[in-house]
Protein backbone atom coordinates (compact mmCIF):
# COMPACT_ATOMS: atom_id res chain seq x y z
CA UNK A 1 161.90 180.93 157.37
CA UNK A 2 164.37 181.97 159.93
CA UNK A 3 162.90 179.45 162.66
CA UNK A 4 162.72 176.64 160.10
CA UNK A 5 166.30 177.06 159.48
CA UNK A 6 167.10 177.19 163.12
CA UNK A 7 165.02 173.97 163.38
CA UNK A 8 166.72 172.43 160.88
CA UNK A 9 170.06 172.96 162.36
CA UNK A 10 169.16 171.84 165.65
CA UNK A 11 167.61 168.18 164.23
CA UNK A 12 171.10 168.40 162.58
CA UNK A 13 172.93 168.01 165.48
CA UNK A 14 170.69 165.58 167.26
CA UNK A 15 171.41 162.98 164.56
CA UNK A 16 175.22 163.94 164.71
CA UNK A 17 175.49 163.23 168.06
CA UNK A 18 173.77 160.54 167.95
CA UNK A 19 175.42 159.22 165.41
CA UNK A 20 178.71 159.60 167.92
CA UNK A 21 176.80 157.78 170.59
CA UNK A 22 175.87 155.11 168.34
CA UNK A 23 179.58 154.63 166.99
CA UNK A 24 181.20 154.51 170.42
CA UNK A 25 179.05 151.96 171.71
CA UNK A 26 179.93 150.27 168.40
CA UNK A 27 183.80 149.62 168.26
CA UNK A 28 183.83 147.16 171.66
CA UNK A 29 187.25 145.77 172.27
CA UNK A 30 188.06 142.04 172.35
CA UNK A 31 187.75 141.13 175.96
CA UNK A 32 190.22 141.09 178.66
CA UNK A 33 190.96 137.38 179.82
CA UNK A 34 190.60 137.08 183.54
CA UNK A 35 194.01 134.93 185.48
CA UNK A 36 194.39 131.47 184.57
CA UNK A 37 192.39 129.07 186.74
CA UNK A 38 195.43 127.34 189.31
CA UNK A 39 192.76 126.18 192.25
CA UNK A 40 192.05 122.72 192.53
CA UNK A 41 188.76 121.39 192.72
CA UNK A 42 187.06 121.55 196.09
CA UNK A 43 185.04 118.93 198.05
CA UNK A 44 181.57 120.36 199.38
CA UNK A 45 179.89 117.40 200.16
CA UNK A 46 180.62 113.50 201.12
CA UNK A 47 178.08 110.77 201.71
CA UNK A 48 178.09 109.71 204.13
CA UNK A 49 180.46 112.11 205.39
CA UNK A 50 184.02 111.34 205.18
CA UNK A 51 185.56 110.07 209.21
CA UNK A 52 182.08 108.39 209.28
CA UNK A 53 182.33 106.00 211.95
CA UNK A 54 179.60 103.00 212.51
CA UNK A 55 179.63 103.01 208.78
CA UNK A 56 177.49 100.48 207.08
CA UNK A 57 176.63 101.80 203.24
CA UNK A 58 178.00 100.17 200.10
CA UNK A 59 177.97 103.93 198.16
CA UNK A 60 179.86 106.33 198.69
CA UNK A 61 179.46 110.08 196.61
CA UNK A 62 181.63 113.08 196.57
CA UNK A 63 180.20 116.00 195.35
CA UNK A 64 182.73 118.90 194.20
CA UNK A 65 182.37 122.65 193.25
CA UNK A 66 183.01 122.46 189.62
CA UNK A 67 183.13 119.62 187.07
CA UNK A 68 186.08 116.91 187.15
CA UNK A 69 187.58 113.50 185.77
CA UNK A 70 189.34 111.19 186.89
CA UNK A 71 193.04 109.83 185.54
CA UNK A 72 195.14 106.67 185.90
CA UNK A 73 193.31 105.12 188.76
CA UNK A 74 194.76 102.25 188.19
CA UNK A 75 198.04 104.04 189.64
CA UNK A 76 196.10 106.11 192.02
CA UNK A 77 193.27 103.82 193.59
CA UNK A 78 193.85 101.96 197.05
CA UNK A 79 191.65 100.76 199.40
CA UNK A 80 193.39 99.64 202.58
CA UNK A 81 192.57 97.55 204.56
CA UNK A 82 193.05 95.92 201.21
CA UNK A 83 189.48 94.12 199.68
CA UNK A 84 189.02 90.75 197.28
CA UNK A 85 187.42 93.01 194.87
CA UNK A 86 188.37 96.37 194.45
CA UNK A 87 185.27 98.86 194.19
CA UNK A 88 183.92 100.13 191.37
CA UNK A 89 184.52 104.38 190.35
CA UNK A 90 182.94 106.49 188.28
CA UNK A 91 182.84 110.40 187.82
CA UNK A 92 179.89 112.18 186.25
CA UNK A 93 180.09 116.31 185.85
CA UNK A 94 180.88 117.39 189.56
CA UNK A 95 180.24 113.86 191.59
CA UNK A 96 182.10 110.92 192.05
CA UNK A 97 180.85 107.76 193.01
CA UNK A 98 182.32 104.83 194.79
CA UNK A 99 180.42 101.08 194.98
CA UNK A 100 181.91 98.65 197.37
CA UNK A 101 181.73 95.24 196.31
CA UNK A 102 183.04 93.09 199.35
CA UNK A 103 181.93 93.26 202.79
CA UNK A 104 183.22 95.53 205.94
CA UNK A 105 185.53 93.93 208.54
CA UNK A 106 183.90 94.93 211.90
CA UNK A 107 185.46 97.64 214.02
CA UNK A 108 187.96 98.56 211.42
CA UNK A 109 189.42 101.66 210.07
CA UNK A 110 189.15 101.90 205.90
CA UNK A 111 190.81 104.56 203.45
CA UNK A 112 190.24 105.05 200.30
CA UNK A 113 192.78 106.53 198.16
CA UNK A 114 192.50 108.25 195.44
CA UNK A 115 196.04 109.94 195.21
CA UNK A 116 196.05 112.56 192.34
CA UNK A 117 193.23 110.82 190.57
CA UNK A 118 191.35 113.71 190.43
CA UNK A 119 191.12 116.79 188.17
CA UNK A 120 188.86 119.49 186.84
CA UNK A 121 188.42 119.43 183.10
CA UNK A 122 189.09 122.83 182.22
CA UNK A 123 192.56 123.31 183.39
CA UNK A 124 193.56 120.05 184.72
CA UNK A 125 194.27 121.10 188.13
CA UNK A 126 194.67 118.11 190.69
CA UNK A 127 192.80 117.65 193.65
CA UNK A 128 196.24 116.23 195.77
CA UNK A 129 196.63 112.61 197.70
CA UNK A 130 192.91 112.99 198.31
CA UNK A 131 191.78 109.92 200.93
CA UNK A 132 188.26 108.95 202.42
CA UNK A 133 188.13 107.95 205.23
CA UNK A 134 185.62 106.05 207.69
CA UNK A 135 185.26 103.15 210.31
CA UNK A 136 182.97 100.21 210.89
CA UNK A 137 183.39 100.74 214.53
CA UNK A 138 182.86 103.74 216.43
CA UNK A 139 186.09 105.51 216.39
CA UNK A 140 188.58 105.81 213.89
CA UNK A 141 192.38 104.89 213.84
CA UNK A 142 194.96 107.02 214.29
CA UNK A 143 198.15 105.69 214.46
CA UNK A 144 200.64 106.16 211.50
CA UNK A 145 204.21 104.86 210.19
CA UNK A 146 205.92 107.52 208.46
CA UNK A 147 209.32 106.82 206.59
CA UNK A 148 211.20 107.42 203.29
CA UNK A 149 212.39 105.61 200.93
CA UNK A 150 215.84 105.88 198.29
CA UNK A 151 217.22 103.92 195.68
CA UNK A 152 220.43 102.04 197.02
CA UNK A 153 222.34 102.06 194.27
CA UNK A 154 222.05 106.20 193.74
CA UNK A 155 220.67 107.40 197.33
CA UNK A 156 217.52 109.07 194.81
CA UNK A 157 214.19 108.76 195.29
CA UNK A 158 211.93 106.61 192.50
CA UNK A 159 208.19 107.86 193.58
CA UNK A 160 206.47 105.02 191.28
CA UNK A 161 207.37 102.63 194.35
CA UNK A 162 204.70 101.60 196.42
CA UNK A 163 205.19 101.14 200.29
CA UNK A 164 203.03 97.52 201.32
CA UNK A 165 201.83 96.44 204.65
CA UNK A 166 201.24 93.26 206.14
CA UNK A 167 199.66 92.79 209.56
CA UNK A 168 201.06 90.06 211.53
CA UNK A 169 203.01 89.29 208.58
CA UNK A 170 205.81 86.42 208.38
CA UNK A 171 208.51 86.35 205.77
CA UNK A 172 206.66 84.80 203.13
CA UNK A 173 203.71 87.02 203.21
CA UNK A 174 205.34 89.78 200.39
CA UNK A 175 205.67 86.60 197.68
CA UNK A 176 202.04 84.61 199.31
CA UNK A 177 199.49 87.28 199.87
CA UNK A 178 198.59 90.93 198.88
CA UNK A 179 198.82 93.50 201.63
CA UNK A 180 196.54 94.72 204.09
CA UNK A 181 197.61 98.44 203.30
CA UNK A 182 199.32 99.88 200.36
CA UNK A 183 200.37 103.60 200.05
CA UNK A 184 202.55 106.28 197.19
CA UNK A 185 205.78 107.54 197.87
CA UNK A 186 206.14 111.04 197.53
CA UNK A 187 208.15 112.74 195.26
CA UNK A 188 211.02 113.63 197.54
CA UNK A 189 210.86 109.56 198.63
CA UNK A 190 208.90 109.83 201.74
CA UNK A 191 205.63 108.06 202.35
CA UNK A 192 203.11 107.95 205.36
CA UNK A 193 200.73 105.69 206.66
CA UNK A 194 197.73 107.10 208.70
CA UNK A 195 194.52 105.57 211.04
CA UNK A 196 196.12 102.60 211.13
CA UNK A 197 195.05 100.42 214.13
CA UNK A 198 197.69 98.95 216.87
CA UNK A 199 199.56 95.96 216.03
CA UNK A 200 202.45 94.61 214.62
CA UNK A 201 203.36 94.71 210.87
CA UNK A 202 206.21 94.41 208.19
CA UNK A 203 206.98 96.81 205.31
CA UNK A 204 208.13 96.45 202.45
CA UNK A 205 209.01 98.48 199.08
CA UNK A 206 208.09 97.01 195.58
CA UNK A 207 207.83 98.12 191.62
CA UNK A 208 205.00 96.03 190.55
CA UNK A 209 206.17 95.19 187.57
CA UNK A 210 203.45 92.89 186.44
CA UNK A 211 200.64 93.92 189.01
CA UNK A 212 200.13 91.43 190.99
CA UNK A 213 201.20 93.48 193.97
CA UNK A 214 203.32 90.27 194.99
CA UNK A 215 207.52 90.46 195.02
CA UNK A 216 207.62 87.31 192.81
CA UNK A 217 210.29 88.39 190.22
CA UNK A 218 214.01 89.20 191.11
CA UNK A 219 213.99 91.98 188.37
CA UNK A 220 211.39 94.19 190.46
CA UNK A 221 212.62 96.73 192.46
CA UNK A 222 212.23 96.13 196.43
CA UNK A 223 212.84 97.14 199.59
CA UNK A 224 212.53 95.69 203.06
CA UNK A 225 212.61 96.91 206.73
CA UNK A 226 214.77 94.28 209.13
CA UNK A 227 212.39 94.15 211.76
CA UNK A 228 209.23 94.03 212.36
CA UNK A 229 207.14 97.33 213.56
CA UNK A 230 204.60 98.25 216.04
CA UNK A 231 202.47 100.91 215.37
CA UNK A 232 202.13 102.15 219.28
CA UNK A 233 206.18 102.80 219.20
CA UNK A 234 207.63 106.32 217.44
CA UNK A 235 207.55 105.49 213.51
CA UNK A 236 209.18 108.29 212.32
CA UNK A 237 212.40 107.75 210.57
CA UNK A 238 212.26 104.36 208.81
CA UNK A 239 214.64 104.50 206.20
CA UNK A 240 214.27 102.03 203.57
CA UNK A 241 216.74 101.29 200.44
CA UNK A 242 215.08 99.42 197.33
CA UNK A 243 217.25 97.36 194.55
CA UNK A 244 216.76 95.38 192.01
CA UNK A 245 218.33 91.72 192.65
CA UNK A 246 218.98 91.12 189.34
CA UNK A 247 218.99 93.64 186.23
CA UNK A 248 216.26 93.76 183.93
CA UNK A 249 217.30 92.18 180.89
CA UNK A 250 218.00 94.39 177.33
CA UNK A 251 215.89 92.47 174.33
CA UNK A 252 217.01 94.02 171.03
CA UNK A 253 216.00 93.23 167.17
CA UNK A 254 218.58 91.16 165.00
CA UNK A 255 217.64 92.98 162.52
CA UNK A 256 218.86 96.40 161.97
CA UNK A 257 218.23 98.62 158.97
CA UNK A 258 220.48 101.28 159.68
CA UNK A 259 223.37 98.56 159.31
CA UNK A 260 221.06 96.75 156.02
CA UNK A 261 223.81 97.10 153.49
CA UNK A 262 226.87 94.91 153.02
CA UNK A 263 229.55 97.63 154.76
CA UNK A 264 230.69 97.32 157.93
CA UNK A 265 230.54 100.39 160.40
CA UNK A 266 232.37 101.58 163.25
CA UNK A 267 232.87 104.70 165.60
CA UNK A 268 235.66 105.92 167.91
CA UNK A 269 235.87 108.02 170.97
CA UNK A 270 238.14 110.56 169.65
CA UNK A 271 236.53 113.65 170.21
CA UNK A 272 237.70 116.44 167.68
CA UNK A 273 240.17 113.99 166.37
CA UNK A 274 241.41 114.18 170.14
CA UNK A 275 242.83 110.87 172.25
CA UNK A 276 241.54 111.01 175.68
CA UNK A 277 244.72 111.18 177.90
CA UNK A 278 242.86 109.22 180.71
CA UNK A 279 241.26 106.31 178.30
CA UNK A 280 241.65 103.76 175.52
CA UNK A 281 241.36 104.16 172.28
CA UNK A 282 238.02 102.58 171.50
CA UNK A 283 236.23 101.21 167.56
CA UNK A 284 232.29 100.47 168.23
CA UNK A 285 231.07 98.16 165.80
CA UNK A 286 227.26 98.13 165.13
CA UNK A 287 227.35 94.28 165.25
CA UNK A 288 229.56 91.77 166.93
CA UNK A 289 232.47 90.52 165.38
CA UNK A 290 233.16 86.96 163.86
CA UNK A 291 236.83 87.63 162.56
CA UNK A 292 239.48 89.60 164.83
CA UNK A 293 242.36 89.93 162.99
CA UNK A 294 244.52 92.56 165.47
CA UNK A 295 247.68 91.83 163.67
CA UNK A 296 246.38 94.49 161.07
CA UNK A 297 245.16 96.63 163.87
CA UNK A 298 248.15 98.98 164.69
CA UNK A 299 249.04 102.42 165.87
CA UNK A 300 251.48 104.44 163.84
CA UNK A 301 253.57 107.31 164.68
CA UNK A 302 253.85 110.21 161.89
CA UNK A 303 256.86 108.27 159.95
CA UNK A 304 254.10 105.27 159.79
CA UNK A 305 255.95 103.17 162.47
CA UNK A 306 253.98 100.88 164.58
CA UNK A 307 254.13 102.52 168.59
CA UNK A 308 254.03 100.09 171.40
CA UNK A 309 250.74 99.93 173.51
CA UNK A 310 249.47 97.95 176.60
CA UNK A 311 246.65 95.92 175.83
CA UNK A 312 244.23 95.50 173.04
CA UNK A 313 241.00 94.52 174.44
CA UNK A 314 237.91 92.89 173.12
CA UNK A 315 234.74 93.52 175.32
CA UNK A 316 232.34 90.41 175.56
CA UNK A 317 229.67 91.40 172.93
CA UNK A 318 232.32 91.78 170.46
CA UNK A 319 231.63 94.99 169.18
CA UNK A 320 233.95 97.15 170.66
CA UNK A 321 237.33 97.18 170.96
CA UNK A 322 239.40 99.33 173.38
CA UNK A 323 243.42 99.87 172.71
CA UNK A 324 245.10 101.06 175.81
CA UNK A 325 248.83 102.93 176.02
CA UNK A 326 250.21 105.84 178.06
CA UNK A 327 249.20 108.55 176.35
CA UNK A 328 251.66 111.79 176.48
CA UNK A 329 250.05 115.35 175.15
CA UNK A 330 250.41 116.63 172.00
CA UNK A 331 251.41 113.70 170.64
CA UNK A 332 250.08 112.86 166.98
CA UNK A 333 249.24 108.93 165.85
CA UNK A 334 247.50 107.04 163.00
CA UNK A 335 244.85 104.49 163.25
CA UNK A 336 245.42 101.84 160.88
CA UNK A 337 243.81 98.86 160.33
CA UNK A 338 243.79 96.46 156.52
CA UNK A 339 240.87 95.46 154.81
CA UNK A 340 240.48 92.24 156.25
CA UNK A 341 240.98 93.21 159.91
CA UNK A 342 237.11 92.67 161.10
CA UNK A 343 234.07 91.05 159.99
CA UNK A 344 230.72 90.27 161.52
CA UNK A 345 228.22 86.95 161.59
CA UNK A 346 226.50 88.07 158.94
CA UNK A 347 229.83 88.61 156.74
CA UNK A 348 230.18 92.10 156.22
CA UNK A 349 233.91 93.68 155.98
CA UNK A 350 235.30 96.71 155.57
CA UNK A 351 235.14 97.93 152.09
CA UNK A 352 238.60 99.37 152.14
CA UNK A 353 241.66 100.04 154.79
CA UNK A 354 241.28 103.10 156.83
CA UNK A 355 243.68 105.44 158.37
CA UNK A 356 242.68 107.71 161.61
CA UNK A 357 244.30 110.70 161.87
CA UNK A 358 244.28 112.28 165.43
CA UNK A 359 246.27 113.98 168.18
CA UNK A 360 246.65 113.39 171.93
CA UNK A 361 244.76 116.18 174.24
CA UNK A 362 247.19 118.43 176.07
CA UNK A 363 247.04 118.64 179.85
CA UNK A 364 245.82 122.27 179.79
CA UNK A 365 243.07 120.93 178.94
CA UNK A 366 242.37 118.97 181.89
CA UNK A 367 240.97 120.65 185.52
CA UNK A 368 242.21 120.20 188.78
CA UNK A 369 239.62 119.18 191.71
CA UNK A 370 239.65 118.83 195.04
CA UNK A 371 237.76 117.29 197.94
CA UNK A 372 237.46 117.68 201.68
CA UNK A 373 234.59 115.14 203.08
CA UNK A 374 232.97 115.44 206.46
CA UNK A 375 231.51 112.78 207.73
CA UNK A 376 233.20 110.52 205.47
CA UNK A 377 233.27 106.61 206.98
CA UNK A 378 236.69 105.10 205.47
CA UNK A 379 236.01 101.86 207.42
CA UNK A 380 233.57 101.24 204.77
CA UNK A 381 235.64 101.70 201.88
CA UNK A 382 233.99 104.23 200.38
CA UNK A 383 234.25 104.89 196.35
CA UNK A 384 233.79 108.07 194.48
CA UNK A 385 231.73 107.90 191.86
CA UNK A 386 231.49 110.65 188.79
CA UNK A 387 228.53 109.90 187.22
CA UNK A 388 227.55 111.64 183.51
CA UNK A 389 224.76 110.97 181.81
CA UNK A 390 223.51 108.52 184.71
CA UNK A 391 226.49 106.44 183.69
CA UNK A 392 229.22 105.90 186.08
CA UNK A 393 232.73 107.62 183.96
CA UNK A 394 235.11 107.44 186.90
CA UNK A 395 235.79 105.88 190.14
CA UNK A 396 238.33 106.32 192.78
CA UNK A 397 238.25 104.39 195.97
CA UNK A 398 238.90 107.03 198.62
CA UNK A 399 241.45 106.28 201.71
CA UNK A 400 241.12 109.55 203.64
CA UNK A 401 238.64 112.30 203.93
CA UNK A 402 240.59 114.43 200.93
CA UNK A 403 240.38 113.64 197.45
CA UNK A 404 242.70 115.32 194.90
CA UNK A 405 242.44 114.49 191.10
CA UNK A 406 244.79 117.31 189.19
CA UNK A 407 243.54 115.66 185.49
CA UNK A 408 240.20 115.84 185.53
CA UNK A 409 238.25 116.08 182.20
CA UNK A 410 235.96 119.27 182.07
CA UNK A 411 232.52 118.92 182.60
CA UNK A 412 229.30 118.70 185.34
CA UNK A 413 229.89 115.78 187.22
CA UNK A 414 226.93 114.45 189.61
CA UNK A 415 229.19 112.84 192.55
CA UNK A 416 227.90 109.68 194.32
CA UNK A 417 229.89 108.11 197.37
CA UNK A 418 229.16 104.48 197.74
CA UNK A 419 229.49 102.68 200.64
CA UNK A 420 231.21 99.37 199.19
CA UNK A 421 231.34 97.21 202.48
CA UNK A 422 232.55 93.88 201.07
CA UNK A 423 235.35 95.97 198.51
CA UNK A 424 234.83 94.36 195.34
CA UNK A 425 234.75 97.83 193.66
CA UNK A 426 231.23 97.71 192.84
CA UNK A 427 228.06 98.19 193.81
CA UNK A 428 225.83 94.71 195.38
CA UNK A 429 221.92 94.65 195.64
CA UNK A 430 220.71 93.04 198.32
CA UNK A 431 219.22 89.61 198.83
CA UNK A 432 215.98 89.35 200.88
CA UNK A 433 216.19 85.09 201.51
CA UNK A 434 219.34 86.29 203.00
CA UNK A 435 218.17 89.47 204.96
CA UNK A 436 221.00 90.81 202.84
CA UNK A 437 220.44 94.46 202.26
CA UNK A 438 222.07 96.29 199.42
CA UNK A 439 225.36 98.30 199.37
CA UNK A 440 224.01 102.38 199.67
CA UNK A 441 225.25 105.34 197.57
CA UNK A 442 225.16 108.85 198.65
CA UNK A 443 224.38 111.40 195.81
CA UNK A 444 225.64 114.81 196.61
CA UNK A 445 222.47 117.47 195.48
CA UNK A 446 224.57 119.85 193.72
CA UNK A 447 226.38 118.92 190.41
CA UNK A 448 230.38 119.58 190.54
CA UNK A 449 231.64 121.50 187.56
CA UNK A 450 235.20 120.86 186.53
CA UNK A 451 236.80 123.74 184.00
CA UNK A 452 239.94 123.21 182.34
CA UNK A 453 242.91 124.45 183.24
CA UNK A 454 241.34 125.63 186.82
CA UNK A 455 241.78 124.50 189.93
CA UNK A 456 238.27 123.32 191.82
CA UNK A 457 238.03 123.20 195.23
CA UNK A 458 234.86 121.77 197.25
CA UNK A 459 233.83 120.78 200.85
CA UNK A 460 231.29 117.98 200.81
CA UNK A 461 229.05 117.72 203.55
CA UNK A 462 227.84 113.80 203.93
């Protein structure tokens, strides 16, 4: 009896433990993600192998580690020497496969770009300004032209330009023919051309706008080098500045259904109910203005008594209207205008007469900046530019290399010299029938911050 018991117990605490066992094994935790996947893909194989010289295929396949796709080749994809008709690319799981269409100039150096075409699915990581590379002779260029290139007008860098070649190139070439080599800009501006052969060639800098890879439109963006280059000389610091000759013209709808109803609508610039020491007075309309009657325009002081002012302006779309005077601080004025001041084309009015309320800004409110330039050419009759918003809010020409402003509204200002050489006060694109190139802007790479009632002080290093 006594050993069954002791049997019994002991089975007893087989099963308990077991039973532990069991249950630890049981309550697994979720599992511990590993560190996201940042490596690009990576290429293990080319055939034929990329730097192939003597080449003579028509397929090309590059094999990578782990699956990828392939995005916005039609922004990526070059082949230079340029071809007739471009190959065709596809990706399948890890491989990519090129199909050349056109025959091989003899003894010549090809590259295929690719640019940042490439990514694996998972994470999307990009396989960088990949290029293939191979020759039809038996060794491979390896001359380069290496430059950057900046926006005129800003001194910025736009990296959707495209730098074009042309070998033995005349004038006309950029608005006749497509180029023998095309290549990306960076996104700092710069750009390089590699295993190009020796020979003479001309650059150039456009914005395709409608892909035709031909400078055929004044509204595209281009650039252009004044001389021609030779690969065997040092091509190291071309610096190119791209414009647009003429703007890019603003289309909008007639038809506006914010402004759908039979009132008329305005804004002003008063901020807070606060005049602007430095600036008109200003009414936006939301359409342009038939009927101006500024005889029932007027500003009032606080007895209602009309206050002389300089001008009364009407811009050229007719929707705004700017009303200059000397503003003094902390001076208080009405805005009044009658009924039958404005109308539009389409015959809306103002439903009733209004009456502005507001009160000039005090200078306290203003900052105080100054600045020392080095470097500073005054022979080219520089202009300071304080640019907000990528609109230009102020400019000052500049006569010596310090600047001092002591009313200042507060704010981050990004400052831009330009360079305006013929000193019309603005800035002039070039004009490439002329060999004309553009007026050039320096942006400085640090915003300036102006607080009121401070005094700012900066050196500016050009």
């Amino acid at each position: 009896m006594k050993r069954s018991f002791l049997h019994l117990l002991l089975m007893s605490l087989v099963f308990h433990c077991c039973s532990l066992f069991v249950n630890s094994c049981a309550q697994i935790g979720a599992p511990v993600g590993g560190p996201k996947d940042t490596a690009a893909p990576i290429l293990i194989k080319a055939s034929p192998d990329n730097y192939q010289t003597n080449f003579n295929a028509n397929k090309i396949s590059l094999t990578f580690d782990e699956f990828i796709e392939l995005k916005d080749l039609q922004n990526n994809f070059f082949v230079s020497p340029m071809q007739k008709n471009n190959p065709t690319v596809s990706s399948n799981l890890r491989t990519i496969t090129i199909k050349l269409k056109d025959s091989l100039l003899t003894n010549t150096t090809y590259s295929i770009d690719l640019g940042n075409s490439i990514k694996d699915i998972n994470e999307g990581n990009v396989f960088k300004n990949f290029s293939y590379i191979f020759s039809t002779g038996n060794f491979i260029d390896s001359l380069e032209i290496n430059g950057k290139v900046v926006m005129a007008e800003s001194g910025k860098p736009d990296s959707t330009l495209k730098v074009l070649l042309y070998r033995n190139g005349v004038d006309s070439s950029v608005s006749t023919r497509k180029p023998d080599y095309i290549t990306f800009l960076q996104g700092d501006g710069n750009f390089s051309f590699k295993n190009l052969p020796a020979g003479n060639f001309l650059i150039f800098v456009l914005k395709d706008g409608d892909g035709n890879k031909y400078y055929n439109l004044k509204s595209e963006i281009f650039a252009f080098n004044d001389r021609e280059i030779n690969t065997t000389d040092k091509n190291d610091s071309l610096l190119l500045f791209a414009y647009a000759e003429k703007k890019t013209p603003i289309f909008t709808s007639a038809f506006d259904k914010k402004n759908a109803d039979k009132k008329l609508r305005y804004t002003t610039n008063l901020m807070n109910s606060k005049q602007d020491l430095l600036s008109p007075l200003e009414l936006a309309f939301t359409s342009p203005l038939k009927i101006i009657n500024l005889d029932s325009v007027f500003i009032a002081d606080t007895n209602f008594l009309p206050v002389q002012v300089i001008s009364t302006d009407i811009d050229t779309s007719r929707k705004k209207i700017s009303i200059s005077k000397k503003w003094k601080e902390d001076e208080k004025f009405f805005l009044i205008f009658s009924i039958g001041a404005f109308e539009d084309s389409s015959g809306r009015k103002l439903t009733k007469a209004d009456t502005i309320s507001f009160k000039t800004k005090s200078i306290s409110e203003y900052g105080s900046l100054k600045l020392v330039f080095n470097n500073l050419d005054i022979s080219r009759h520089p202009l300071l530019e304080f640019i907000e918003a990528n609109n230009i809010k102020w400019k000052f020409p500049l006569t010596s290399n310090e600047w001092l402003n002591k009313m200042l509204a507060p704010g981050e200002y990004e400052i831009r010299i330009l360079y305006d050489e013929n000193n019309n006060g603005e800035w002039d694109p070039g004009n490439y029938s002329r060999k004309l190139q553009p007026e050039r802007a320096i942006t400085l790479p640090q915003k300036i911050s102006v607080k009121a009632n401070w005094e700012n002080e900066r050196d500016v290093q050009l």
